[in-house]
C-alpha atoms as a PDB file:
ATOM      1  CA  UNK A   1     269.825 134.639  30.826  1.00  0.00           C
ATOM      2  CA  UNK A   2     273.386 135.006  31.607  1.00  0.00           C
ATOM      3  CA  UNK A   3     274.220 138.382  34.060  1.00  0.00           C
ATOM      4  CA  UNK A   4     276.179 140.856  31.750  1.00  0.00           C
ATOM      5  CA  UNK A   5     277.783 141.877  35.524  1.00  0.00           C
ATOM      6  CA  UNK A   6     277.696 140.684  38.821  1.00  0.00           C
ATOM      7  CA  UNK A   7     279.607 142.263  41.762  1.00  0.00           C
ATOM      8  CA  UNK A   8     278.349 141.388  45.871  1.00  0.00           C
ATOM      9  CA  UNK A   9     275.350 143.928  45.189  1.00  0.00           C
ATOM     10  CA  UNK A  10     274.279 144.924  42.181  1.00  0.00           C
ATOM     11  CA  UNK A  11     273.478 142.810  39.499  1.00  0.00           C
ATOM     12  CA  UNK A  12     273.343 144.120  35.826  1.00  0.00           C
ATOM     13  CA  UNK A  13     271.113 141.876  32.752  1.00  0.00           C
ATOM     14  CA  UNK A  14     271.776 142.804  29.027  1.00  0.00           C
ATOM     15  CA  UNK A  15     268.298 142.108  26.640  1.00  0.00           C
ATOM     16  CA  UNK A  16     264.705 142.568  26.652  1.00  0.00           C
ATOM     17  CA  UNK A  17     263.358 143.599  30.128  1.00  0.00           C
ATOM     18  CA  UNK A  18     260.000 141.200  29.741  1.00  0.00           C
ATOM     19  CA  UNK A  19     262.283 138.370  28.732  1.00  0.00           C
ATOM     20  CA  UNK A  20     265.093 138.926  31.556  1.00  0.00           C
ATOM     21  CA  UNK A  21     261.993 139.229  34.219  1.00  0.00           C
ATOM     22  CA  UNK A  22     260.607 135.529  33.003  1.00  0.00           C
ATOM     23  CA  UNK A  23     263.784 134.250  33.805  1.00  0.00           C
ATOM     24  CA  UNK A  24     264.071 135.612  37.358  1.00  0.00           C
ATOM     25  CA  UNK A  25     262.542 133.770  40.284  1.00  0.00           C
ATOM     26  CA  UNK A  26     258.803 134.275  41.867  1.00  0.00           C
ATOM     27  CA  UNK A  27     258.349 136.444  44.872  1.00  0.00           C
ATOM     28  CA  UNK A  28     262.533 137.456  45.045  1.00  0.00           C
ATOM     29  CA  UNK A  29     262.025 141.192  44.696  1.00  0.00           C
ATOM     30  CA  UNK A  30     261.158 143.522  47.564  1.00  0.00           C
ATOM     31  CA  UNK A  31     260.677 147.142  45.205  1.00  0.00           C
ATOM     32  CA  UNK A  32     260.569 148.172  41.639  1.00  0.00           C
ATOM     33  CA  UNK A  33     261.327 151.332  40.203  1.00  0.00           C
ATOM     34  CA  UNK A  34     259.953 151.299  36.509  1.00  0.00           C
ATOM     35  CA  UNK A  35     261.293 154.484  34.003  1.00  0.00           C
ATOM     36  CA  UNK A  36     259.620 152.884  30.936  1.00  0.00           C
ATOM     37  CA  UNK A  37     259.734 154.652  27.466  1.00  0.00           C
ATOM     38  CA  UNK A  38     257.804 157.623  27.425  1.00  0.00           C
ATOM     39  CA  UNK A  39     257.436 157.013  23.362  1.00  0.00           C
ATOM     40  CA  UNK A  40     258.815 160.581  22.963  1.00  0.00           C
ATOM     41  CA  UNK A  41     260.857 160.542  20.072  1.00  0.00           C
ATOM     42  CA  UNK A  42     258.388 161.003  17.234  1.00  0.00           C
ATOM     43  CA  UNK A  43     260.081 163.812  15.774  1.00  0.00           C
ATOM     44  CA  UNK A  44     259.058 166.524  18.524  1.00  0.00           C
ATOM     45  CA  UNK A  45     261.619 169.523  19.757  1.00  0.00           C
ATOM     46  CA  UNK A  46     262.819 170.514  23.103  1.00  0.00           C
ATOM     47  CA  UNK A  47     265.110 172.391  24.810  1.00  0.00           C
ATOM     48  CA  UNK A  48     268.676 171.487  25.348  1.00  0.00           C
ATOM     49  CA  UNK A  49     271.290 173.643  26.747  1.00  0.00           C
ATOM     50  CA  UNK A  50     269.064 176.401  25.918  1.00  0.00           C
ATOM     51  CA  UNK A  51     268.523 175.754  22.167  1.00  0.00           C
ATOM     52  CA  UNK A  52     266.174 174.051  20.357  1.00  0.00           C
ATOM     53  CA  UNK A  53     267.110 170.241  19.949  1.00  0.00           C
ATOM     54  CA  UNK A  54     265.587 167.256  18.682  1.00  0.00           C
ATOM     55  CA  UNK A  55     263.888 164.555  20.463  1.00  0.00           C
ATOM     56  CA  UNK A  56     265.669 161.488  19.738  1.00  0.00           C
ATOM     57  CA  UNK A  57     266.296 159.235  22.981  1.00  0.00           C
ATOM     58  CA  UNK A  58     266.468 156.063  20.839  1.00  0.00           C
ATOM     59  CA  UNK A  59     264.961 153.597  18.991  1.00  0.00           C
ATOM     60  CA  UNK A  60     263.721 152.179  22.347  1.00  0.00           C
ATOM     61  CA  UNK A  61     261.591 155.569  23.075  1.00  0.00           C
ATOM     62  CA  UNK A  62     259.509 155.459  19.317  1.00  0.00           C
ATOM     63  CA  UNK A  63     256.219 155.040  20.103  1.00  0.00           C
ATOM     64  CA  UNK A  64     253.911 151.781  17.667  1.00  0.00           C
ATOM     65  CA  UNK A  65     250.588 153.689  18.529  1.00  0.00           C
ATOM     66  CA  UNK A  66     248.530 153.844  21.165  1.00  0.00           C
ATOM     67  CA  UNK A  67     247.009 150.563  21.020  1.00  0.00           C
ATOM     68  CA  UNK A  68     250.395 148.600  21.267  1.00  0.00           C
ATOM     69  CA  UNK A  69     251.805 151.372  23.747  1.00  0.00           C
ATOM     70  CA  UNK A  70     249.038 149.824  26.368  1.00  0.00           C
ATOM     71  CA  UNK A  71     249.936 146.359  25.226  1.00  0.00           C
ATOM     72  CA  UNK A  72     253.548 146.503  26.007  1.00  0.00           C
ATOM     73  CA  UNK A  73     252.781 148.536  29.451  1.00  0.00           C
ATOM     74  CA  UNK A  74     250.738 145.660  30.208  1.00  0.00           C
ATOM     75  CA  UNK A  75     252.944 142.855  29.545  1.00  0.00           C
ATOM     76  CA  UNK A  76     255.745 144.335  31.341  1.00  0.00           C
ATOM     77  CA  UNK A  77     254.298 144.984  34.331  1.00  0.00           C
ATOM     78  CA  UNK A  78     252.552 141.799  34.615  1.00  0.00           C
ATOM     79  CA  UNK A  79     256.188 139.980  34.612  1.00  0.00           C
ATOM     80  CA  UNK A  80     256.918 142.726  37.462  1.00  0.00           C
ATOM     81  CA  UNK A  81     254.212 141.597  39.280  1.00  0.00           C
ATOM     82  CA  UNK A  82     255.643 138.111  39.332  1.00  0.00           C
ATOM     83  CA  UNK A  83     258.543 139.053  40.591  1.00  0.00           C
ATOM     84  CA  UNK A  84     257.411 141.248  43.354  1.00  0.00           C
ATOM     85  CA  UNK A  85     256.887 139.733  46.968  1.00  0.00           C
ATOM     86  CA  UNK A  86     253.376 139.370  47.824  1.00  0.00           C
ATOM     87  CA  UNK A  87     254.558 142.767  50.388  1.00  0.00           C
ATOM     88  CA  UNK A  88     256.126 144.417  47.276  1.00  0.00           C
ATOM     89  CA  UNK A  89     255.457 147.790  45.826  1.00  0.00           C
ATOM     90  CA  UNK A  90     256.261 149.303  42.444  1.00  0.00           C
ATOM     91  CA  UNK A  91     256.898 152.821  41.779  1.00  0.00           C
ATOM     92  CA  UNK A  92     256.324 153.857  37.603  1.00  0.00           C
ATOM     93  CA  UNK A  93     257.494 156.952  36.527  1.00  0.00           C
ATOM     94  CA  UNK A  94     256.207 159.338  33.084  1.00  0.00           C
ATOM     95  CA  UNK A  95     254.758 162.659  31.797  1.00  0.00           C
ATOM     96  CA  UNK A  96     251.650 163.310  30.911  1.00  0.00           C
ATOM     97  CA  UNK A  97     252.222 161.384  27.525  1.00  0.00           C
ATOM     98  CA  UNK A  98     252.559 157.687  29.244  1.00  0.00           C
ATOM     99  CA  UNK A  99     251.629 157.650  32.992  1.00  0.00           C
ATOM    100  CA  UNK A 100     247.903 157.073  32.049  1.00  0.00           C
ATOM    101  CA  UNK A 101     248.502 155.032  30.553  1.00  0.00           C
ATOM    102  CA  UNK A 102     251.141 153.107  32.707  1.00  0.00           C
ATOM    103  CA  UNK A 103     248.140 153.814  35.185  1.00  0.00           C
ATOM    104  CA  UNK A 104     245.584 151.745  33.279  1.00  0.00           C
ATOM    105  CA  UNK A 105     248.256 149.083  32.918  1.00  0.00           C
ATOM    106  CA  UNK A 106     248.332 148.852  36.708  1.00  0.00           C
ATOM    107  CA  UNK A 107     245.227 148.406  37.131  1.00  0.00           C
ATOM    108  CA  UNK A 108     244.667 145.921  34.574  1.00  0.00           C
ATOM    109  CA  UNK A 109     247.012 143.596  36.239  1.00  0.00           C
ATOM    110  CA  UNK A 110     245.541 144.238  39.899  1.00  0.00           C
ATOM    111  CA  UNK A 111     248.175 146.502  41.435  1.00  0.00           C
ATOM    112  CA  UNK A 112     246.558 148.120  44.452  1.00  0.00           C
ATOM    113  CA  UNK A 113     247.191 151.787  44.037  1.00  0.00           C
ATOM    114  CA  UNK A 114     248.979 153.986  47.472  1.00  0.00           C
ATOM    115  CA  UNK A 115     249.934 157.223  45.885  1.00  0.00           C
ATOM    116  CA  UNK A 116     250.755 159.348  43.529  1.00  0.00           C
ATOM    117  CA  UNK A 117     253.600 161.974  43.363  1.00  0.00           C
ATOM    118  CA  UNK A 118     254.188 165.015  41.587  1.00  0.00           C
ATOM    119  CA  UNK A 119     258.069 165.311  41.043  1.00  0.00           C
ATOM    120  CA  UNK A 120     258.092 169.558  40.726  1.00  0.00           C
ATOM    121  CA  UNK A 121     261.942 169.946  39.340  1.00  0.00           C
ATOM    122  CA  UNK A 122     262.318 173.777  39.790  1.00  0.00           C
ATOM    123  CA  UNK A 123     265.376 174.245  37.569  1.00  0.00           C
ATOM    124  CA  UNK A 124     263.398 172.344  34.288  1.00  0.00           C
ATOM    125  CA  UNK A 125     263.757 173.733  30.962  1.00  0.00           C
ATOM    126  CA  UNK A 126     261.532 176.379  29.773  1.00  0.00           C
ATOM    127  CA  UNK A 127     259.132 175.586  26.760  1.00  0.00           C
ATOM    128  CA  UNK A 128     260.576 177.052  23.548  1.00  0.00           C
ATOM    129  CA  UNK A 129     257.166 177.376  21.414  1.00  0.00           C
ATOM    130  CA  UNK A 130     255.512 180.019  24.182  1.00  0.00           C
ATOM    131  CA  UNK A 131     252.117 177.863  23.060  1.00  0.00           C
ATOM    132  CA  UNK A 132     251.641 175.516  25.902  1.00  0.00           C
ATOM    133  CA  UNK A 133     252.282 176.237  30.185  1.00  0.00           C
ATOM    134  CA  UNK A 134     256.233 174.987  30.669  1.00  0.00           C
ATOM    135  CA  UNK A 135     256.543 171.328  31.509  1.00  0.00           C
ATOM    136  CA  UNK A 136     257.934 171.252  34.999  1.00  0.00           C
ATOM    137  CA  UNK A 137     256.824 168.256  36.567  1.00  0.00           C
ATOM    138  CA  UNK A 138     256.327 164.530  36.170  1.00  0.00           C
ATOM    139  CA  UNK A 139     253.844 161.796  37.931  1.00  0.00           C
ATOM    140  CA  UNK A 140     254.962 159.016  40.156  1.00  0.00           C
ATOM    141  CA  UNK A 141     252.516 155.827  40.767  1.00  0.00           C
ATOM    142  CA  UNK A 142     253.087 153.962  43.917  1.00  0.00           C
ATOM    143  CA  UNK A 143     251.672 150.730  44.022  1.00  0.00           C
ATOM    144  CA  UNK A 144     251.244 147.439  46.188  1.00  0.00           C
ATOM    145  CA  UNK A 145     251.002 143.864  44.366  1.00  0.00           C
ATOM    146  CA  UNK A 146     248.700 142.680  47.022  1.00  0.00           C
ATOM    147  CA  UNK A 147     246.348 144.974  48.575  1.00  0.00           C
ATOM    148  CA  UNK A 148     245.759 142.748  51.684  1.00  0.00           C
ATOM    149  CA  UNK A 149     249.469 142.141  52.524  1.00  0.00           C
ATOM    150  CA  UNK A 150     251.451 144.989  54.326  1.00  0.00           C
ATOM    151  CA  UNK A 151     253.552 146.834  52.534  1.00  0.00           C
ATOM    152  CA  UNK A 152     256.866 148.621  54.249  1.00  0.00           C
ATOM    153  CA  UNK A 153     256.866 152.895  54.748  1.00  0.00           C
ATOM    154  CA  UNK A 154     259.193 154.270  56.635  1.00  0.00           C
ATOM    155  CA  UNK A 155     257.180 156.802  57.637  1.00  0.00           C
ATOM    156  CA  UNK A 156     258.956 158.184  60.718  1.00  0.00           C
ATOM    157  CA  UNK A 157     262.153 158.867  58.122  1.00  0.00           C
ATOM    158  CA  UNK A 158     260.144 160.681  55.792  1.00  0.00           C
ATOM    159  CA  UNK A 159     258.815 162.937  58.238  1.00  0.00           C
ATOM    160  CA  UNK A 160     261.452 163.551  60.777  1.00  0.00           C
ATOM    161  CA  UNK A 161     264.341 162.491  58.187  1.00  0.00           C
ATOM    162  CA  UNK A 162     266.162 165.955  56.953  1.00  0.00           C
ATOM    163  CA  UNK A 163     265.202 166.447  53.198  1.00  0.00           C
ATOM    164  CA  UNK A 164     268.137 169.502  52.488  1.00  0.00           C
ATOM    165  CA  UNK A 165     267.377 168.862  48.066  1.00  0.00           C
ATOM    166  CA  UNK A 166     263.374 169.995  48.895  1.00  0.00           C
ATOM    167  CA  UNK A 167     262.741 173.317  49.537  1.00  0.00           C
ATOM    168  CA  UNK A 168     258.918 172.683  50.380  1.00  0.00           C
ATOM    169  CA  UNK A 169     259.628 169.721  52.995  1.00  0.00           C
ATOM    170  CA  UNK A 170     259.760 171.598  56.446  1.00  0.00           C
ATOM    171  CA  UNK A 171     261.344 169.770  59.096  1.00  0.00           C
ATOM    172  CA  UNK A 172     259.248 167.379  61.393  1.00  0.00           C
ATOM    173  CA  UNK A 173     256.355 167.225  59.035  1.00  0.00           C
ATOM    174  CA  UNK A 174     254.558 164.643  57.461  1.00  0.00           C
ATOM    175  CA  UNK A 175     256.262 164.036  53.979  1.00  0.00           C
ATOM    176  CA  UNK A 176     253.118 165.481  50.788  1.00  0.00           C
ATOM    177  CA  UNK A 177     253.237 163.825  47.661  1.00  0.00           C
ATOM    178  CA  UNK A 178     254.777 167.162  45.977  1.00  0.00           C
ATOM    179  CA  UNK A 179     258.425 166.794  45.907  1.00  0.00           C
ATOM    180  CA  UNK A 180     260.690 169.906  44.867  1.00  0.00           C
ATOM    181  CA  UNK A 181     263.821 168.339  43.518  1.00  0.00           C
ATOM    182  CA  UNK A 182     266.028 169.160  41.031  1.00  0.00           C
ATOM    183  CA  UNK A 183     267.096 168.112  37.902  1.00  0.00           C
ATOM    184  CA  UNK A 184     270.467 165.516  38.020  1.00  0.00           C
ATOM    185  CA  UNK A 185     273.415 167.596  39.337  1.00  0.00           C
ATOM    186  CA  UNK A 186     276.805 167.477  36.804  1.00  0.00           C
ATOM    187  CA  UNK A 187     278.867 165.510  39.205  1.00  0.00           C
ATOM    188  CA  UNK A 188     275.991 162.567  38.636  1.00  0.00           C
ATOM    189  CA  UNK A 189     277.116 162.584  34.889  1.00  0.00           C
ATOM    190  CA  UNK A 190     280.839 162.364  35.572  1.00  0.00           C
ATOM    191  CA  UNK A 191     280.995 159.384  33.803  1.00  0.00           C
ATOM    192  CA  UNK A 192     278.883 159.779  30.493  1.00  0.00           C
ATOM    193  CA  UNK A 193     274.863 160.546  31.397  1.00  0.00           C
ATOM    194  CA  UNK A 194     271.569 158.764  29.863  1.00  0.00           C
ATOM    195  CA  UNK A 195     269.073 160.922  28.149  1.00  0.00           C
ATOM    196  CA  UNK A 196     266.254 160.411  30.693  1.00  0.00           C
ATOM    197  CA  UNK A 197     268.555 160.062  33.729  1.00  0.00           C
ATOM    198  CA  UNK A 198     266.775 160.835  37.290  1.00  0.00           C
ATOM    199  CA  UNK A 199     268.228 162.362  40.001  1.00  0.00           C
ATOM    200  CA  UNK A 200     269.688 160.593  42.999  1.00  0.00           C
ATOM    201  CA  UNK A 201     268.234 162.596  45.496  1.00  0.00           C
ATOM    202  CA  UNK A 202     265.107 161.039  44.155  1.00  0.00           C
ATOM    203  CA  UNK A 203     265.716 157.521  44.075  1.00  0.00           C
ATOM    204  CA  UNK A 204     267.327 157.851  47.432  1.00  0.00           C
ATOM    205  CA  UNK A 205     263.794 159.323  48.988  1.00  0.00           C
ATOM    206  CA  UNK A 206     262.142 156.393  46.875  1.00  0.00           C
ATOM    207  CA  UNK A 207     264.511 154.021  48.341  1.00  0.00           C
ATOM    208  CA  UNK A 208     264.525 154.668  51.973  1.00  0.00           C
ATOM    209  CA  UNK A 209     260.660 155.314  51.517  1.00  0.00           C
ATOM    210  CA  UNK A 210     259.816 152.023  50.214  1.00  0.00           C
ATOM    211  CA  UNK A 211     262.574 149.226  51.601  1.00  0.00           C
ATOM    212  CA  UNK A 212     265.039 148.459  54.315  1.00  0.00           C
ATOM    213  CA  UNK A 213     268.183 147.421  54.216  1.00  0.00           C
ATOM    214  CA  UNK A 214     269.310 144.213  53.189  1.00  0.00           C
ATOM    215  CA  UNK A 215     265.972 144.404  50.395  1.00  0.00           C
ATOM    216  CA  UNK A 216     266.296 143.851  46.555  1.00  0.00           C
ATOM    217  CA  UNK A 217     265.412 146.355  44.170  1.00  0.00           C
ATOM    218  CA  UNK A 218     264.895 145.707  40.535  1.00  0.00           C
ATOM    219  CA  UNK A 219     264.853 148.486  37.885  1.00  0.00           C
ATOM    220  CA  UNK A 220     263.357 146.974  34.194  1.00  0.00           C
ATOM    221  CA  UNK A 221     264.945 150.465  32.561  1.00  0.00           C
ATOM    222  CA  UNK A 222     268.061 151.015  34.608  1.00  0.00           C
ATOM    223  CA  UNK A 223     269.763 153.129  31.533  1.00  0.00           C
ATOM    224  CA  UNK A 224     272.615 154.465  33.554  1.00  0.00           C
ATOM    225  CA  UNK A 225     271.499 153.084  37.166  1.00  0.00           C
ATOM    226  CA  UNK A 226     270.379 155.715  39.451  1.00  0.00           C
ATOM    227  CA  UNK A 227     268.108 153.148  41.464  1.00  0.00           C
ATOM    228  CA  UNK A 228     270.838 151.142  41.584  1.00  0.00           C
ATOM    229  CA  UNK A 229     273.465 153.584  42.891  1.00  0.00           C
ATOM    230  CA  UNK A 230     270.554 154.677  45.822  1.00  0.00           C
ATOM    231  CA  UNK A 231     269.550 151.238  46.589  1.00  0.00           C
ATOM    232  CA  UNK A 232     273.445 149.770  46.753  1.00  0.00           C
ATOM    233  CA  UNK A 233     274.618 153.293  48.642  1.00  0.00           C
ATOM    234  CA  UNK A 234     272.027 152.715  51.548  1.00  0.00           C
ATOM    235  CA  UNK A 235     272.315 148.803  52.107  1.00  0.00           C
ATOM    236  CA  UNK A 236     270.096 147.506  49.559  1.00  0.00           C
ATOM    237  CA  UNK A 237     270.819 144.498  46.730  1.00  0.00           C
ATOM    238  CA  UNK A 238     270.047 145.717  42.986  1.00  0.00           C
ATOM    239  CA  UNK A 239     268.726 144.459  39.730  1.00  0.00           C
ATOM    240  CA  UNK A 240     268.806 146.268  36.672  1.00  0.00           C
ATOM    241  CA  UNK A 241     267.742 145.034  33.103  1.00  0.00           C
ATOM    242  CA  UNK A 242     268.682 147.380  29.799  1.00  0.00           C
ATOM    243  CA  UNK A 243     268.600 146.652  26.630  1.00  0.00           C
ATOM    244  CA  UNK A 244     271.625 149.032  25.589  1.00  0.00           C
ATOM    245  CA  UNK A 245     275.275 148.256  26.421  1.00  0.00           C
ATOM    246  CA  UNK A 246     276.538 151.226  26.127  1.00  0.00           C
ATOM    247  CA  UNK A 247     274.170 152.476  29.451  1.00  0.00           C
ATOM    248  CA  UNK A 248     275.100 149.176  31.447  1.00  0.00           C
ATOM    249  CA  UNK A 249     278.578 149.843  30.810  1.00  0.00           C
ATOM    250  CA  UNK A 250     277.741 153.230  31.646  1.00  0.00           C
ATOM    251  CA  UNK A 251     276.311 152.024  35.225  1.00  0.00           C
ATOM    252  CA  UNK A 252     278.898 149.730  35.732  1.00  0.00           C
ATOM    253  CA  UNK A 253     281.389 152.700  35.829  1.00  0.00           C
ATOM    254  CA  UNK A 254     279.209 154.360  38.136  1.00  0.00           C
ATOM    255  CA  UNK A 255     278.694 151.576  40.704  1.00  0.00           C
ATOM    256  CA  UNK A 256     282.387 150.797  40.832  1.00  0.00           C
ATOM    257  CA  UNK A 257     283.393 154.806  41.352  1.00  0.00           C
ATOM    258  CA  UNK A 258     280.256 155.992  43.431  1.00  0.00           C
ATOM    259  CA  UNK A 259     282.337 159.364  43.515  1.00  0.00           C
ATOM    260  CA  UNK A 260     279.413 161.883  42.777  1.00  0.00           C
ATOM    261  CA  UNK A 261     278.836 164.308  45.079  1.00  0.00           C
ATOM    262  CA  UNK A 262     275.625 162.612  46.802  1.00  0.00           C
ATOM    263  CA  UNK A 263     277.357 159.370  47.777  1.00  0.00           C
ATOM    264  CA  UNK A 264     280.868 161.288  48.976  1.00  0.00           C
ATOM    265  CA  UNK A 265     277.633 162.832  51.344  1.00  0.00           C
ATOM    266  CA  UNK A 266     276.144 160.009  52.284  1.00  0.00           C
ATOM    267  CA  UNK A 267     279.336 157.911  52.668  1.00  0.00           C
ATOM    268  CA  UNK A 268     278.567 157.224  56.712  1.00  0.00           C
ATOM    269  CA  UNK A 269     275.499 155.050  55.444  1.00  0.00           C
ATOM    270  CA  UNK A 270     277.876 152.793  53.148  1.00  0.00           C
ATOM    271  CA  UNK A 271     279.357 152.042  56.062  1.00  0.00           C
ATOM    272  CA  UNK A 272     276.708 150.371  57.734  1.00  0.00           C
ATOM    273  CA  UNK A 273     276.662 147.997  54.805  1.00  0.00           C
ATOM    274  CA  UNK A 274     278.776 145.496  55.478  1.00  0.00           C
ATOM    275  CA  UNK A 275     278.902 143.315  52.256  1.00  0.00           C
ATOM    276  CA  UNK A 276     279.536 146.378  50.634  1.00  0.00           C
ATOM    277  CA  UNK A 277     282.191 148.151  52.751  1.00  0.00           C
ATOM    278  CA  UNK A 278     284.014 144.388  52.457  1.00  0.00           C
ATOM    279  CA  UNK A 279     283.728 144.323  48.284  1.00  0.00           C
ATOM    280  CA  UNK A 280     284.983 148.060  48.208  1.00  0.00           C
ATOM    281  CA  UNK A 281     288.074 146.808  49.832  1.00  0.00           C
ATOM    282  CA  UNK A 282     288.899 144.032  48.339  1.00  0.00           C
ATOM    283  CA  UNK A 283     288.464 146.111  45.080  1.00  0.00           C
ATOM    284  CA  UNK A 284     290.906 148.814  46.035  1.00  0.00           C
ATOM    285  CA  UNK A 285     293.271 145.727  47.188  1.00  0.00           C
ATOM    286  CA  UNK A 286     293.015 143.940  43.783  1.00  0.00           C
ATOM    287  CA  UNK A 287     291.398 140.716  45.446  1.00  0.00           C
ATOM    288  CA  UNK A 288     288.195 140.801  44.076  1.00  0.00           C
ATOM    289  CA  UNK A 289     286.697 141.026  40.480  1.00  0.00           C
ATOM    290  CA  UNK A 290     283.333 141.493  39.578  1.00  0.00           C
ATOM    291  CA  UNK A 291     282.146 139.252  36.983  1.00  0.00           C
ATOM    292  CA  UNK A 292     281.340 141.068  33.409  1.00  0.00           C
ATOM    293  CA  UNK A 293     279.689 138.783  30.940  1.00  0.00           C
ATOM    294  CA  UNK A 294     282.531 138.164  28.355  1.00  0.00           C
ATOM    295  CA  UNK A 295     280.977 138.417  24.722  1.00  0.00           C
END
């Protein structure tokens, strides 16, 4: 399948993530982070802004029933796990209302399981029907492909790294799977935002957790490319697969401005990217041109 953009880095498909994945070669992918559909958008309410909005992500978030839910869990994730070195790990992302079953999925397709993490966002939005505890969390699965191959942790980061976005990570201690971070700051939607956008101070934890530099990372749902922005920011190759144009366009914008307020603070790690720090100059000079797939 033909790249719908290619710059030194970060490479953007246009189409159906399980078709785009049996195109790409065996083994070439060092870490996935998956945001699949969380089938949402079944006529439900939530809070917006602080009134009462409808759910309505996109065609791409209505669920077919339970039944077919699994089934398409399944398949995708089983072209992941082609992908994925033999050392590779996948993180998968969801409420309550798919991570089960993403879970089950896993394990159907022999993903060894490492952890799970509760992402605690303390600024989420409160529950407008007063009938239920307020949704203020969701459930990350961390998996291997191979349970007896090694899999990379930077564990001496996570501990001793300084973690300023999570109020319950105190300095010089092992990092818990509870993370406090917030919801995506306004500067990260200076360009347009997706409806189910993550924050980059997650993806960058996720990132520097789960790769080193010079790794690929491959997101099946990039919407608006948050993995991609953390992985290219800190000296790692991207993939990202969406079957909207509007959100790859949308991440393409991103990638070539990386002016939020996270990567203007974490500018001194660009800088140890070399590829990178040579494709933002010859950008700025007019040299270079990333390839866009022409329709």
């Amino acid at each position: 399948m033909a790249e719908y953009f290619h710059s030194n880095s970060f490479v953007l498909y246009n189409g159906d993530c399980i078709k785009v994945l049996q195109g790409l070669s065996e083994n070439s992918i060092d870490m996935i982070f998956a945001d699949p559909p969380y089938f949402l958008s079944n006529g439900s309410f939530t809070c917006r802004s602080g009134k009462r909005a409808s759910v309505k992500k996109g065609d791409w978030d209505i669920g077919q029933g339970s039944i077919k839910n699994l089934e398409f869990h399944v398949k995708w994730l089983k072209e992941c796990k082609r992908v994925l070195k033999d050392n590779g790990t996948i993180w998968v992302s969801g409420t309550y209302h798919s991570i089960y079953q993403c879970g089950v999925a896993l394990e159907m397709n022999g993903y060894h399981f490492l952890n799970d993490i509760t992402w605690f966002k303390p600024n989420a939005a409160p529950n407008l029907s007063c009938r239920f505890f307020t949704a203020s969390h969701e459930t990350l699965i961390w998996a291997r492909k191979d349970k007896k191959c090694k899999h990379a942790f930077n564990y001496d980061l996570m501990k001793n790294g300084k973690w300023k976005e999570d109020s319950l990570k105190k300095d010089g201690t092992q990092m818990r799977s509870v993370w406090s971070i917030g919801t995506p700051k306004p500067s990260e939607k200076l360009f347009g935002k997706h409806p189910t956008q993550k924050p980059l101070d997650l993806l960058r934890r996720i990132v520097l957790a789960s790769t080193n530099k010079g790794d690929t990372v491959l997101d099946p749902f990039t919407g608006s490319s948050t993995t991609g922005i953390a992985a290219v920011a800190n000296g790692r190759n991207f993939v990202g697969i969406d079957t909207e144009e509007k959100y790859l366009d949308l991440s393409i914008k991103r990638y070539k401005g990386l002016v939020s307020e996270y990567v203007e603070d974490k500018k001194a790690d660009c800088l140890h990217n070399k590829s990178f720090r040579q494709e933002c100059f010859l950008e700025k000079s007019g040299k270079y041109k990333a390839n866009k797939r022409t329709k």
